[in-house]
N, C-alpha and C. Protein backbone atom coordinates (compact mmCIF):
# COMPACT_ATOMS: atom_id res chain seq x y z
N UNK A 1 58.10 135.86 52.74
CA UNK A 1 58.43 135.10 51.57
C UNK A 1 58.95 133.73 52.02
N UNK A 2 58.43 132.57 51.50
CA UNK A 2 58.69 131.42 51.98
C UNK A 2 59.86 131.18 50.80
N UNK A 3 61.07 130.86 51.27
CA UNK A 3 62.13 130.43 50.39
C UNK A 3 62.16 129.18 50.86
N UNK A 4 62.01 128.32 49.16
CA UNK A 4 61.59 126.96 49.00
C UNK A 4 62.98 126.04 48.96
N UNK A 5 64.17 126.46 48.64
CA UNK A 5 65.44 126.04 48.74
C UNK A 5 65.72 125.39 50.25
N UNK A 6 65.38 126.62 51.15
CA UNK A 6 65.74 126.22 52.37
C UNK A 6 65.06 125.36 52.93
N UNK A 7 64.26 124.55 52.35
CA UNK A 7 62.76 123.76 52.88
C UNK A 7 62.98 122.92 52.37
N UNK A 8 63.44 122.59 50.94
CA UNK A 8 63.56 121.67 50.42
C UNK A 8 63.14 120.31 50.72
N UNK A 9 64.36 119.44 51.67
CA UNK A 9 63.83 118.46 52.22
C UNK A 9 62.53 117.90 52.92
N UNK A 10 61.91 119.14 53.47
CA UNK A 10 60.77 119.41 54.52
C UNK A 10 59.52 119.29 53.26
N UNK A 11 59.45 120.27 52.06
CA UNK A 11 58.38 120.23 51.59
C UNK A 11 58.93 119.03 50.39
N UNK A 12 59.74 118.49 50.15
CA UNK A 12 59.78 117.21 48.60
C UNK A 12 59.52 115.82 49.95
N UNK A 13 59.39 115.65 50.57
CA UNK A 13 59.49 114.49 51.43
C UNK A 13 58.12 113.40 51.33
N UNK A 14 57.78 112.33 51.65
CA UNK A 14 57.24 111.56 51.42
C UNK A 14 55.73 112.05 52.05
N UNK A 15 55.84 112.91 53.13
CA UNK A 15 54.40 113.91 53.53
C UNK A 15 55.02 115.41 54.20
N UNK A 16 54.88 116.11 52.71
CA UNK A 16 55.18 117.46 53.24
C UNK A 16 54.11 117.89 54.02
N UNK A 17 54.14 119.04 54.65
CA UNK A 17 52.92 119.48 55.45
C UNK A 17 52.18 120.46 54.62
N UNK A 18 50.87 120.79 55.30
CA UNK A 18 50.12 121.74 54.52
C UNK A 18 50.77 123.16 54.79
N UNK A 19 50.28 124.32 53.80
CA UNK A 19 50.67 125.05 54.25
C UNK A 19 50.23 126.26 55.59
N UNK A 20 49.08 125.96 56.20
CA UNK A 20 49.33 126.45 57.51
C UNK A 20 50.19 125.35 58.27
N UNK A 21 50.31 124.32 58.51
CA UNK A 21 50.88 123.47 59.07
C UNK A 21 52.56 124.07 59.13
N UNK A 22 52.84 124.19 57.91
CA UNK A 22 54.34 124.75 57.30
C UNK A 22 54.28 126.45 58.50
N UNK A 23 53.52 127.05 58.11
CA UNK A 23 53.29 128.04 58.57
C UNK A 23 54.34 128.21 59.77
N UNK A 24 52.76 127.45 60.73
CA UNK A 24 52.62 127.50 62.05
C UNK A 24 54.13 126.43 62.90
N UNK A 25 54.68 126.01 61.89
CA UNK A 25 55.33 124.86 62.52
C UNK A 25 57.22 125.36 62.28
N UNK A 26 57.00 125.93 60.96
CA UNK A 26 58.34 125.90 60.77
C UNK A 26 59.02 126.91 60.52
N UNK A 27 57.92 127.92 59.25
CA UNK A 27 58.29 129.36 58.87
C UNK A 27 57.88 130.30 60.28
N UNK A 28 56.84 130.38 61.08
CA UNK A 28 56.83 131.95 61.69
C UNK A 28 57.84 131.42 62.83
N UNK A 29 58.61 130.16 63.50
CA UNK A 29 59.31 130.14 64.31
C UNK A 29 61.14 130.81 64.25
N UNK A 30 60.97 130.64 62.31
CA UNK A 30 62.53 130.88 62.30
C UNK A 30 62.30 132.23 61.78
N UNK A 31 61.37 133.17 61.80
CA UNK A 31 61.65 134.69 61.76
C UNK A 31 62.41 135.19 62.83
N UNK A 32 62.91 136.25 62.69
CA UNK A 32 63.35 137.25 64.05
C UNK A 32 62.53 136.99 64.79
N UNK A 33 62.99 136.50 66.09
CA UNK A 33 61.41 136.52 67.41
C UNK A 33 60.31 135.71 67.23
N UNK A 34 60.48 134.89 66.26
CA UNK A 34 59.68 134.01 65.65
C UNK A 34 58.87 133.04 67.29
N UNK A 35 60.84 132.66 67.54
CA UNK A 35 60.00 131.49 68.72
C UNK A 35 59.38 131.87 69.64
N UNK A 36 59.38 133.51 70.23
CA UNK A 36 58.33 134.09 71.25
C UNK A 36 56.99 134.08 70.85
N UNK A 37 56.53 134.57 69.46
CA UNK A 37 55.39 134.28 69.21
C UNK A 37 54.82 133.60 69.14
N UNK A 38 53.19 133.96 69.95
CA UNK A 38 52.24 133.40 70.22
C UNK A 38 51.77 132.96 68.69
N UNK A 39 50.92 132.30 68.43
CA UNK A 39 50.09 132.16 67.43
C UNK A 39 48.93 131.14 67.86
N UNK A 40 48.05 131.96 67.42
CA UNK A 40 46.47 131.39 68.01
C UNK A 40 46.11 130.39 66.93
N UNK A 41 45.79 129.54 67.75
CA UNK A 41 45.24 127.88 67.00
C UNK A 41 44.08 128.58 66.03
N UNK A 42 44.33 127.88 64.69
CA UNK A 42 43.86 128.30 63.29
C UNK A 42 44.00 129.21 62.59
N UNK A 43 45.16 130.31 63.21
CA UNK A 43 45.24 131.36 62.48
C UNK A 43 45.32 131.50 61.20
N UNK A 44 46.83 130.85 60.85
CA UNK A 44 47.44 130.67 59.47
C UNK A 44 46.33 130.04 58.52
N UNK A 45 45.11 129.01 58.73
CA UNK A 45 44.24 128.24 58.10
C UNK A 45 43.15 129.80 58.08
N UNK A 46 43.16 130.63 59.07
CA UNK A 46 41.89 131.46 58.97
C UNK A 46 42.23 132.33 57.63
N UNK A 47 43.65 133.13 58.17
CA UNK A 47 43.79 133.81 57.10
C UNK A 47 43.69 133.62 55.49
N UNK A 48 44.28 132.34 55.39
CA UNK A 48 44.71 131.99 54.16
C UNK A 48 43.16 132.08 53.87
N UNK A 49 42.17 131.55 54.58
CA UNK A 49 40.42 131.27 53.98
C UNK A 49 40.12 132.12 52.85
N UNK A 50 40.24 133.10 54.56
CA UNK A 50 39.66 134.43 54.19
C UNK A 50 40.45 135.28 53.23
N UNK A 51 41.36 135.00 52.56
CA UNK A 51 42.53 135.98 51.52
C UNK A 51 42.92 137.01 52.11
N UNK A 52 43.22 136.57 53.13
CA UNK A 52 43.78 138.17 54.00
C UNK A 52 45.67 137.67 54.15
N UNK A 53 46.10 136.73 53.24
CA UNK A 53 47.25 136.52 53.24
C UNK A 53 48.10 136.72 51.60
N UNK A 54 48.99 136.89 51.64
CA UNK A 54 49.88 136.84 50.37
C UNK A 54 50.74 136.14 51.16
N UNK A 55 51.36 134.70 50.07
CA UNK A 55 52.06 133.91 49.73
C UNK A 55 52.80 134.24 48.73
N UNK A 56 54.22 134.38 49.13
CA UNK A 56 55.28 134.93 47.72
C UNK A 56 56.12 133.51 48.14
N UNK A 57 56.34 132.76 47.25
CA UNK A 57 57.04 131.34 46.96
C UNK A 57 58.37 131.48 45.84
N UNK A 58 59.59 131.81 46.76
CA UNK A 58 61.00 132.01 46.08
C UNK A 58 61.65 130.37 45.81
N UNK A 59 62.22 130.08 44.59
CA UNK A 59 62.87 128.99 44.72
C UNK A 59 62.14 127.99 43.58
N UNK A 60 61.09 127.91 43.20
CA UNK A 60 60.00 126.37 43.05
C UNK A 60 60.87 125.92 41.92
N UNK A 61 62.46 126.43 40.95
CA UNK A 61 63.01 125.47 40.59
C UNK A 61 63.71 124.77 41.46
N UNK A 62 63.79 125.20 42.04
CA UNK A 62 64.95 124.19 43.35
C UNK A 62 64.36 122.82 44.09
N UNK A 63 62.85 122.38 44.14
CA UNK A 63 62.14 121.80 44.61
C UNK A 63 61.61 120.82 43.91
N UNK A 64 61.67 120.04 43.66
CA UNK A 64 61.69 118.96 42.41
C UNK A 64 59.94 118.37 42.67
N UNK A 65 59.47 118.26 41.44
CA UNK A 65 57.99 117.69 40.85
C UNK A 65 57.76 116.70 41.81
N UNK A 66 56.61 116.72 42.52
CA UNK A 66 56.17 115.17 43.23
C UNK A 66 54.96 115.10 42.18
């Protein structure tokens, strides 16, 4: 679950990132064990393609309209 509160600044900013970008860059590092994992170049972009992902997005009042 990507909680959008804690991102805030990161995704309202003048170029938020995409979301594998977000993914790969910011969310799977701050899981438990996050920073050991590997993650293979395009994953997060493959999955999402292919719908082999669920995106649950907590917060989106907290994150103000661009």
């Amino acid at each position: 679950m990507i909680i959008l509160g804690k991102n805030r600044e990161l995704l309202s900013g003048d170029n938020p990132p995409s979301l594998p970008e977000f993914m790969n860059k910011h969310y799977i590092p701050a899981l438990p064990g996050g920073k050991s994992l590997v993650v293979p170049d395009g994953w997060s972009q493959r999955v999402l393609q292919e719908g082999r992902a669920v995106i649950l997005l907590a917060g989106s009042d907290e994150v103000p309209l661009i």
